[in-house]
Protein backbone atom coordinates (compact mmCIF):
# COMPACT_ATOMS: atom_id res chain seq x y z
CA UNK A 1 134.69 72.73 81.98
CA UNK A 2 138.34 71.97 81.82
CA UNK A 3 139.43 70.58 85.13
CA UNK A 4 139.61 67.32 85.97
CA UNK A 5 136.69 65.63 88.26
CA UNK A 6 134.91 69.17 88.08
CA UNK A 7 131.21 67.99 88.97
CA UNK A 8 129.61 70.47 86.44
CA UNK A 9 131.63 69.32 83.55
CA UNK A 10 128.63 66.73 84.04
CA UNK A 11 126.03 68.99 84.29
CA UNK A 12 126.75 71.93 81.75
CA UNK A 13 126.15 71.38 78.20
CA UNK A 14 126.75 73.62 74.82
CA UNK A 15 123.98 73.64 72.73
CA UNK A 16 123.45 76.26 69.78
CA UNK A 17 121.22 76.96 67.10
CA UNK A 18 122.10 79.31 64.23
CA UNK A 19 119.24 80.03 61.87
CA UNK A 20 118.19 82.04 58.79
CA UNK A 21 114.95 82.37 56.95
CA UNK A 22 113.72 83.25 53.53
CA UNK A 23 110.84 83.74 53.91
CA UNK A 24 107.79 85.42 51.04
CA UNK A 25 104.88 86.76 51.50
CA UNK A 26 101.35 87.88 49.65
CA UNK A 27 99.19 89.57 51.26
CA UNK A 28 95.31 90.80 49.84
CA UNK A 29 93.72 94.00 50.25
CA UNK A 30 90.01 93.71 51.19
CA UNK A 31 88.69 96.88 51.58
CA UNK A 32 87.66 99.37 54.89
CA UNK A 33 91.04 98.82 55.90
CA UNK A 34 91.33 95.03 56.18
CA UNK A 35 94.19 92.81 55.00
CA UNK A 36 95.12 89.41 55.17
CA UNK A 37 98.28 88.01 54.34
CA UNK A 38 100.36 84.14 54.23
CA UNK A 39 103.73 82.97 53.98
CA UNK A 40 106.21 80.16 53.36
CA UNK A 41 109.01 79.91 55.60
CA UNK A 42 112.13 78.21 54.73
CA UNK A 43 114.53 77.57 57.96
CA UNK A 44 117.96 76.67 57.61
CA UNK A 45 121.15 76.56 59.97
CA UNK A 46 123.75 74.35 61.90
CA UNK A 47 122.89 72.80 64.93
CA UNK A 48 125.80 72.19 67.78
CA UNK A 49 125.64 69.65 70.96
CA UNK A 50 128.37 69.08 72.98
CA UNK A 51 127.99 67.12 76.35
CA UNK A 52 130.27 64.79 79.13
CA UNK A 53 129.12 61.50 80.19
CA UNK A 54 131.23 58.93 81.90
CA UNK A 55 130.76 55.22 80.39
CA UNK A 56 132.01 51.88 81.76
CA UNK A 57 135.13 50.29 79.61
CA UNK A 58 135.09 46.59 80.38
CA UNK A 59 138.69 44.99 80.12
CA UNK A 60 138.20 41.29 80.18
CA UNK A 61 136.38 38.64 82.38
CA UNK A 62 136.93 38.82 85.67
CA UNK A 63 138.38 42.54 85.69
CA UNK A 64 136.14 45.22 87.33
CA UNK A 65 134.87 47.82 84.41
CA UNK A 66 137.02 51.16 84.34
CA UNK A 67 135.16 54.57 84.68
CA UNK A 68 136.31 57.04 81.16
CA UNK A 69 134.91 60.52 80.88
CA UNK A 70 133.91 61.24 77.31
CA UNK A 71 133.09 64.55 75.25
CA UNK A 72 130.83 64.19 72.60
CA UNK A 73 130.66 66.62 69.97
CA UNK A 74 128.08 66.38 67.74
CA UNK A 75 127.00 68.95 64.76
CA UNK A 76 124.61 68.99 62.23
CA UNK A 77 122.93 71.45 59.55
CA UNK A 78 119.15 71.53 59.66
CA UNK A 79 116.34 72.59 57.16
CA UNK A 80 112.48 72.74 57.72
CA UNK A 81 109.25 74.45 56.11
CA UNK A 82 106.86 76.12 57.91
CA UNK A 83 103.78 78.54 56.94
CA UNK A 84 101.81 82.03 58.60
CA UNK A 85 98.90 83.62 58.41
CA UNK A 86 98.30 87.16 59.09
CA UNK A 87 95.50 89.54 59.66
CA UNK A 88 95.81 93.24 59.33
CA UNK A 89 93.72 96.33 60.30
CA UNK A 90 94.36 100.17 59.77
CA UNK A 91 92.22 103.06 60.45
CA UNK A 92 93.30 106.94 60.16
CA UNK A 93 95.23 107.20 63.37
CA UNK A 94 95.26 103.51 64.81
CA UNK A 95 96.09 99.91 63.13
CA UNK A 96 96.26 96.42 64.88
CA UNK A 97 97.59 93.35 63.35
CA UNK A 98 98.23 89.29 64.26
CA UNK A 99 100.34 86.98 62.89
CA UNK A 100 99.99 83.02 63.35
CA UNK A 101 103.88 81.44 62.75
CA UNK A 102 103.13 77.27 62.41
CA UNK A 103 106.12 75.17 64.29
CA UNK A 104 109.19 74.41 62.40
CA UNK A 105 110.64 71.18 62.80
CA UNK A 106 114.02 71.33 62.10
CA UNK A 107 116.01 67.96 61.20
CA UNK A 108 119.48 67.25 59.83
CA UNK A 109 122.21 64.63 59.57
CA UNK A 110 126.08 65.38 60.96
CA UNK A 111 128.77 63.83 62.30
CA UNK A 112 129.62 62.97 66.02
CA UNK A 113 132.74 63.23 67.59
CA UNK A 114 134.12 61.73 70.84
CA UNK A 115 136.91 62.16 72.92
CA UNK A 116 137.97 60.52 76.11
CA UNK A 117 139.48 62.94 78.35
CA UNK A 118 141.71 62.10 81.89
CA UNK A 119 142.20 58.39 80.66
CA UNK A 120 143.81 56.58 83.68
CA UNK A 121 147.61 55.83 82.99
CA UNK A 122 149.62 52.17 82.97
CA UNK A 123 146.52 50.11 82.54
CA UNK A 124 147.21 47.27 80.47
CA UNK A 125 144.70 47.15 77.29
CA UNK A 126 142.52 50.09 78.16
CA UNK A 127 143.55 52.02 75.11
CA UNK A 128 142.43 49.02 72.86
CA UNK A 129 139.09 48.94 74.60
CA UNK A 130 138.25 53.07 74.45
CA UNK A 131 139.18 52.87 70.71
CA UNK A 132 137.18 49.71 70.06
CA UNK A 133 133.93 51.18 72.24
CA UNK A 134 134.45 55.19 71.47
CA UNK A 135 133.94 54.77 67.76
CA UNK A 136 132.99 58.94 65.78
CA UNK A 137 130.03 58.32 63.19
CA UNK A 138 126.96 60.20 61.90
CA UNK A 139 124.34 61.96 64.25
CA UNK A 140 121.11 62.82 62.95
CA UNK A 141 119.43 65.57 65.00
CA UNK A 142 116.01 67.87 65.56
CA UNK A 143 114.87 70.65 67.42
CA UNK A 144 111.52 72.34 67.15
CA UNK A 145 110.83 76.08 66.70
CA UNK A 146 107.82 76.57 68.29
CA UNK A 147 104.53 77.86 67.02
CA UNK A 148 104.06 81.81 68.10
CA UNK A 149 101.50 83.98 67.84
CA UNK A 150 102.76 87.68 67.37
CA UNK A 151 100.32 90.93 68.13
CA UNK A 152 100.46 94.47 67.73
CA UNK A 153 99.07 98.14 67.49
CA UNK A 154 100.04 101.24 66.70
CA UNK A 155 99.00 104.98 67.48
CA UNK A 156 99.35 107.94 65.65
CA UNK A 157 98.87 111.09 67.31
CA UNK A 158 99.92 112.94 64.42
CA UNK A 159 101.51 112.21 61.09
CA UNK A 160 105.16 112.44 62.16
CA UNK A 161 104.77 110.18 65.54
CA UNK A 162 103.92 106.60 65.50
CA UNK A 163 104.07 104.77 68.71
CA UNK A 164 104.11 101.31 68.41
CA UNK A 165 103.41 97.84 70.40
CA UNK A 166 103.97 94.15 69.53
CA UNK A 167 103.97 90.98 71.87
């Protein structure tokens, strides 16, 4: 939010999570239409927070604290390993098939940014005492995939239509 003492610049935040897999797979045939199958995931991306927060900047003894909105930008590229199992069934005209995906917890180091926005004019020292508190560094961040559990069947009425179904 760009104005000025907007209330939601408080209460939105940016956060996004780019990802990409590679992920392989074997499976096994076991017969009578049966299959099971595993994997290794690899996850890898960037991970972006940005938020506003107002801090206190104290000025000296005596001196009541001043009130500075600051955006933090923080950024990071994450990794993680993570595994599936999978179960498979096909008959002539019907198949069915469930997939367990394990949680990937995805951690990374980046760098944080911050920025004090609206800074009060003509106060004596308050520039010395943002840049001495508001100090950019490293951020070291994590977000969790989740574990899932995928189904689905399919239906074919005749060779050249297959309707499909997956949750």
């Amino acid at each position: 939010w760009s104005p000025a003492l907007f209330p939601g610049r408080f209460i939105t935040r940016r956060f996004e999570l780019r990802t990409y897999e590679v992920h392989p797979v074997v499976a096994y045939d076991l017969g009578d239409g049966w299959s099971v199958g595993g994997g290794v995931r690899y996850v890898f991306g960037s991970l972006d927070e940005e938020d506003n927060v107002i801090i206190p900047i104290f000025l000296g003894a005596g001196q009541p604290p001043v009130n500075i909105e600051v955006e933090r930008n923080a950024g990071s590229d994450v990794d993680a390993f993570a595994w599936d199992l999978a179960i498979h069934y096909t008959a002539p005209v019907w198949g069915w098939g469930a997939v367990y995906r394990s949680p990937a917890e995805l951690k990374g180091n980046g760098d944080v940014n911050y920025q004090p926005r609206d800074v009060p004019p003509g106060i004596p020292g308050l520039d010395a005492a943002i840049n001495a508190r508001i100090v950019n560094g490293g951020s070291r961040q994590a977000f969790e995939i989740p574990r899932e559990i995928r189904g689905g069947v399919w239906y074919a009425p005749y060779p050249q239509l297959r309707l499909e179904l997956g949750a």
